[in-house]
N, C-alpha and C. Protein backbone atom coordinates (compact mmCIF):
# COMPACT_ATOMS: atom_id res chain seq x y z
N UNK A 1 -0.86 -55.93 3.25
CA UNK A 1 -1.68 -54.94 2.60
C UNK A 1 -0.90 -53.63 2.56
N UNK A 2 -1.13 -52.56 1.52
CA UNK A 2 -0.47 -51.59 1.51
C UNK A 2 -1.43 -50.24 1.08
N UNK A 3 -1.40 -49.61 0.61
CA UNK A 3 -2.06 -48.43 0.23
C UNK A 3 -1.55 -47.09 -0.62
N UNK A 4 -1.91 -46.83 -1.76
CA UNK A 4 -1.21 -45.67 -2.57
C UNK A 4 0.04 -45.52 -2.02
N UNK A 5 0.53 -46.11 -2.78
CA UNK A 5 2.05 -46.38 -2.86
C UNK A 5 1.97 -46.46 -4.76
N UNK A 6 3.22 -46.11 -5.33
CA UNK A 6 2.89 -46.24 -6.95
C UNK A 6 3.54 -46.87 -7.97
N UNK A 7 3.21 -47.92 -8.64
CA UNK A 7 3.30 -48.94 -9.35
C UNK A 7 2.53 -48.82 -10.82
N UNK A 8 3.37 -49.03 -11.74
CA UNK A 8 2.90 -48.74 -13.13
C UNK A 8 2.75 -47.59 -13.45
N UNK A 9 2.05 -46.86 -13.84
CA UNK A 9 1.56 -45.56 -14.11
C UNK A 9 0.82 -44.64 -13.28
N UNK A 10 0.51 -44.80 -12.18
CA UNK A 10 0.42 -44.26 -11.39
C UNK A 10 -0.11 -44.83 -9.86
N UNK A 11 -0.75 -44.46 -8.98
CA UNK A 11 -1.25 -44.69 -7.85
C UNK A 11 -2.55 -45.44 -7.83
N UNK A 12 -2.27 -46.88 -7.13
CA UNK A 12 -3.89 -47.51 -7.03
C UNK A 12 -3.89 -47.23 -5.52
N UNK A 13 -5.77 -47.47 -4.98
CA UNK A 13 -5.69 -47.31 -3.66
C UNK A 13 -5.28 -48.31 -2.66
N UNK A 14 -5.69 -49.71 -2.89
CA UNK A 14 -4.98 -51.06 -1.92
C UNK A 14 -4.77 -52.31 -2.83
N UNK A 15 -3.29 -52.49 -2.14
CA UNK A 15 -3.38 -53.91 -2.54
C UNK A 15 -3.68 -54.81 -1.33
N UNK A 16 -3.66 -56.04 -1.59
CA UNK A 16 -3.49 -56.42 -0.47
C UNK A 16 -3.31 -58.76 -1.40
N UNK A 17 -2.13 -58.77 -0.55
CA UNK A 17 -1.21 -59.87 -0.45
C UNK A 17 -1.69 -61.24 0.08
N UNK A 18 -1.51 -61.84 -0.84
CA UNK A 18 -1.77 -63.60 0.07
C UNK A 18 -0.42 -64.34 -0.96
N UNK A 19 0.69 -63.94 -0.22
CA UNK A 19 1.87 -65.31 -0.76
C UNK A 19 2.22 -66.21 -0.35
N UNK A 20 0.97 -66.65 0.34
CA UNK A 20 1.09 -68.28 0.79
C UNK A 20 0.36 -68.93 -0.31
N UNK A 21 -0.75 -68.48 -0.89
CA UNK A 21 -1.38 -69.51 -2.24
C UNK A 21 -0.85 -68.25 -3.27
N UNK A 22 0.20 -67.64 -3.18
CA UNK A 22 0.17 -66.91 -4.96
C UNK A 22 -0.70 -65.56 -5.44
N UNK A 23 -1.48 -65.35 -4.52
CA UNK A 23 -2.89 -64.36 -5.23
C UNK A 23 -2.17 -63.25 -4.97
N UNK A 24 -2.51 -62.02 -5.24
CA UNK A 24 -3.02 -60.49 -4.76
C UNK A 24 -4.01 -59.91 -5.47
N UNK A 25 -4.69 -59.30 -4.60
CA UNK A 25 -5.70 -57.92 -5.03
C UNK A 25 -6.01 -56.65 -5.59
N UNK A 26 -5.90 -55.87 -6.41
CA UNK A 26 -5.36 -54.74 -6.54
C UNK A 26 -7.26 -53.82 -6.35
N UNK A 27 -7.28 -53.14 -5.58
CA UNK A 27 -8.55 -52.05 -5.26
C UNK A 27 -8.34 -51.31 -6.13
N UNK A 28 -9.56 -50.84 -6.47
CA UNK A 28 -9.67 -49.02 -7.32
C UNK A 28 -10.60 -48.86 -6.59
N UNK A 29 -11.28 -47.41 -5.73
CA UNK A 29 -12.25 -47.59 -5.42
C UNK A 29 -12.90 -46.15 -6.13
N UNK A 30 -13.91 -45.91 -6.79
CA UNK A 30 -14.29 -44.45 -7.04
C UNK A 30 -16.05 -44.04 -5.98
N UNK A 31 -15.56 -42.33 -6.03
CA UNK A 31 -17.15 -42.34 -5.33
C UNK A 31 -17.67 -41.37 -6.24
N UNK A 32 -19.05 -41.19 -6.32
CA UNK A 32 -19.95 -40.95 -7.75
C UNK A 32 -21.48 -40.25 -6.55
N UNK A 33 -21.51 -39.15 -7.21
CA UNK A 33 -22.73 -38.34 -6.97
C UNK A 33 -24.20 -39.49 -7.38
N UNK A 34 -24.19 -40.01 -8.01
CA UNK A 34 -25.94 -40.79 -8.45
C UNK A 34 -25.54 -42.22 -8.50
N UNK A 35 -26.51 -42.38 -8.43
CA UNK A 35 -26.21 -44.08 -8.18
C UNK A 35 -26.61 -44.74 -9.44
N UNK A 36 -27.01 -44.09 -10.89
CA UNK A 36 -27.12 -44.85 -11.95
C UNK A 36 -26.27 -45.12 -12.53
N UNK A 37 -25.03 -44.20 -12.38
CA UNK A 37 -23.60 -44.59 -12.83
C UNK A 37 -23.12 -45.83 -12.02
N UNK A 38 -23.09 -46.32 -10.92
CA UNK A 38 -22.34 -47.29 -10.50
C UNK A 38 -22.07 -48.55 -11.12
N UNK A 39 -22.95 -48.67 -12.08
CA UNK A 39 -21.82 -50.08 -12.96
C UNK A 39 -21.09 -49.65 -13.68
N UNK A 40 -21.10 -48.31 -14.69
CA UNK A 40 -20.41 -47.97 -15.61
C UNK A 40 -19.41 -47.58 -14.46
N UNK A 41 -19.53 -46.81 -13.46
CA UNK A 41 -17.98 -46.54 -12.24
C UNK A 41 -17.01 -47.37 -12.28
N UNK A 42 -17.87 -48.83 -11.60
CA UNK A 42 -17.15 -50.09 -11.49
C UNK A 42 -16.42 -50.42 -12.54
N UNK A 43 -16.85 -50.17 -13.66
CA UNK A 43 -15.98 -50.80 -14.96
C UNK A 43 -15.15 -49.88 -15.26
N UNK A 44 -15.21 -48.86 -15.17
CA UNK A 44 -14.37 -47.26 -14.84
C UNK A 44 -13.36 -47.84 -13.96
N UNK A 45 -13.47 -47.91 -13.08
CA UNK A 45 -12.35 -48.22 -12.26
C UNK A 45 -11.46 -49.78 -12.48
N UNK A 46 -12.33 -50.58 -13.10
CA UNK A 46 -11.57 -51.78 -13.51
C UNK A 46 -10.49 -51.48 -14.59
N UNK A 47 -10.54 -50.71 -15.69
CA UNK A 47 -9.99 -49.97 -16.75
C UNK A 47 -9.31 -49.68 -16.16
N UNK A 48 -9.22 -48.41 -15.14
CA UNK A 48 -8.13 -47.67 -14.64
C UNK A 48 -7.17 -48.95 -14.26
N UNK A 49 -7.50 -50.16 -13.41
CA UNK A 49 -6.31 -50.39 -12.99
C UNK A 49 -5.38 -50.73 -14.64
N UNK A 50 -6.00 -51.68 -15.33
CA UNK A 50 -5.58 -52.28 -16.28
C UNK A 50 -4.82 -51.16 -17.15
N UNK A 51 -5.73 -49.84 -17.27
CA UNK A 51 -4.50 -49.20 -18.48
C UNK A 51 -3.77 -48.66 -18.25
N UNK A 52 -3.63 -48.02 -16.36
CA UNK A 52 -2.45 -47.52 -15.94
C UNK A 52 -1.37 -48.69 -15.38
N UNK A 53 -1.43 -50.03 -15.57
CA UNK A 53 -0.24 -51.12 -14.97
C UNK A 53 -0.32 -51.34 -13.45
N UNK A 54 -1.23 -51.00 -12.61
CA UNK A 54 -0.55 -51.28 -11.73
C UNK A 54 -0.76 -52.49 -10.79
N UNK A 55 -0.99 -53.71 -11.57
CA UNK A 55 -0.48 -54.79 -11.46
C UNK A 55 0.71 -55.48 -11.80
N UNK A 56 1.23 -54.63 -12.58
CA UNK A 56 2.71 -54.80 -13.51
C UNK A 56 3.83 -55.58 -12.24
N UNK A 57 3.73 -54.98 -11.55
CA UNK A 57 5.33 -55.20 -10.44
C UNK A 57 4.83 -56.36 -10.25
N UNK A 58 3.55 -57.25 -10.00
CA UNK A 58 2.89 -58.76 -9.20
C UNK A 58 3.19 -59.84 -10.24
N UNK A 59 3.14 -59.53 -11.30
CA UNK A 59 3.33 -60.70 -12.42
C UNK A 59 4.15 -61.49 -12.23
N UNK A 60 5.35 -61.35 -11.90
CA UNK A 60 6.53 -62.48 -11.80
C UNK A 60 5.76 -63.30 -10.21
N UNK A 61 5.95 -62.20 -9.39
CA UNK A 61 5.75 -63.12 -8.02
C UNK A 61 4.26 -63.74 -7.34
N UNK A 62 3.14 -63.67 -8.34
CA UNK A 62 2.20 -63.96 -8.04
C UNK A 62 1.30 -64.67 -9.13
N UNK A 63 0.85 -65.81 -8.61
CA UNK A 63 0.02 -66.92 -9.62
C UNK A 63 -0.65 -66.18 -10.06
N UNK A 64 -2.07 -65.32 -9.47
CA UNK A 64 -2.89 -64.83 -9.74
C UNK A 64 -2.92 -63.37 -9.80
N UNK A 65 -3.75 -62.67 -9.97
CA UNK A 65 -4.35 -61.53 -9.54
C UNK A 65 -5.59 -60.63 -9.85
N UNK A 66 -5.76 -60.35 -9.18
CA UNK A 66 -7.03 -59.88 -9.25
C UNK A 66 -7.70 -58.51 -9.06
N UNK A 67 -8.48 -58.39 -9.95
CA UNK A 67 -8.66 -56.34 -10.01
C UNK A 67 -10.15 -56.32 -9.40
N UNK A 68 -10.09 -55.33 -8.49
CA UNK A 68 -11.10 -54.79 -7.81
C UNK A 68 -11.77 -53.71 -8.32
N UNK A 69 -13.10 -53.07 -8.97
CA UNK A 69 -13.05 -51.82 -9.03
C UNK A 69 -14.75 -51.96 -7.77
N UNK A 70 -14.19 -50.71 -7.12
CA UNK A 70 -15.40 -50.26 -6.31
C UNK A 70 -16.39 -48.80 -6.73
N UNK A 71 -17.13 -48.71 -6.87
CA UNK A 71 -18.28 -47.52 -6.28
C UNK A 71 -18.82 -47.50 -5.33
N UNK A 72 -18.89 -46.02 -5.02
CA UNK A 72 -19.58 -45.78 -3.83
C UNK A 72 -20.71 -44.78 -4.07
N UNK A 73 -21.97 -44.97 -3.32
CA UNK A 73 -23.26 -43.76 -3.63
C UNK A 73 -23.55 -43.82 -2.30
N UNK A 74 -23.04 -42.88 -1.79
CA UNK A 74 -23.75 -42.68 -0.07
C UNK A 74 -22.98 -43.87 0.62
N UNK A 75 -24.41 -44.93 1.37
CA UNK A 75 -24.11 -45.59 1.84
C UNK A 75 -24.18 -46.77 0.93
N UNK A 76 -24.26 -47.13 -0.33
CA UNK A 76 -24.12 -48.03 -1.18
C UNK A 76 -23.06 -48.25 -1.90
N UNK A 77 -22.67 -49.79 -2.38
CA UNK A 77 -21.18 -49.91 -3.03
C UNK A 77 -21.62 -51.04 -4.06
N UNK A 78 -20.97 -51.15 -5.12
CA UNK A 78 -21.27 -52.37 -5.78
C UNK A 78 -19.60 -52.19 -6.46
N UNK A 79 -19.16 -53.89 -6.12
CA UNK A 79 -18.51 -54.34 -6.55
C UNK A 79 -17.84 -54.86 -8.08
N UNK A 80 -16.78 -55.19 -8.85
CA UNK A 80 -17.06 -56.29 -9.57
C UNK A 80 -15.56 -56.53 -9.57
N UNK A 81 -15.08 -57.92 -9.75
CA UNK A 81 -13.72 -58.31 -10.02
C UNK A 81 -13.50 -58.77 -11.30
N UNK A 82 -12.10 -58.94 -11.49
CA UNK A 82 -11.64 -59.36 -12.84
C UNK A 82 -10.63 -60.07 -12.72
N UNK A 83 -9.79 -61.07 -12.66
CA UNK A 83 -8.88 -61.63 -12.85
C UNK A 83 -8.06 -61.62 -14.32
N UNK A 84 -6.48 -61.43 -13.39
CA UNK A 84 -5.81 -61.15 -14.83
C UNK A 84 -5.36 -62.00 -15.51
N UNK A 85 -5.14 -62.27 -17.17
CA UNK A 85 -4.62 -63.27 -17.78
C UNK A 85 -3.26 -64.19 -17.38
């Protein structure tokens, strides 16, 4: 696992590695004043990874991968993933 370190266009917050089956993870996580935004966040942050690259460097060395975007409202989070082509 690593953390803002920068790949593609700029800085994501974690990746984190499994090269024993091929995968990695890439996190976005955003935090948001109201909690009616948190799906549009989540998809906010799925975008970010995708239009700034920074899955770019994993392509050769990894079967899979997979985009994380997070929100946060307080003590609430909602998830969603995406797997890349």
């Amino acid at each position: 696992m690593e953390s803002n370190r920068e790949h593609g266009e700029g800085r994501r917050d974690v990746v984190v590695y499994d090269p024993i089956e091929g995968r990695v993870a890439v996190f976005e996580a955003k935090y948001f004043h109201t909690i009616e935004d948190m799906e549009k966040d989540c998809e906010k942050a799925l975008q970010q990874i995708d239009k700034k690259m920074y899955a770019k460097d994993y392509e050769e060395e990894y079967d899979e991968i997979f985009y994380y975007g997070i929100a946060f409202f307080r003590k609430r989070c909602l998830v969603k993933r995406m797997i890349s082509d």
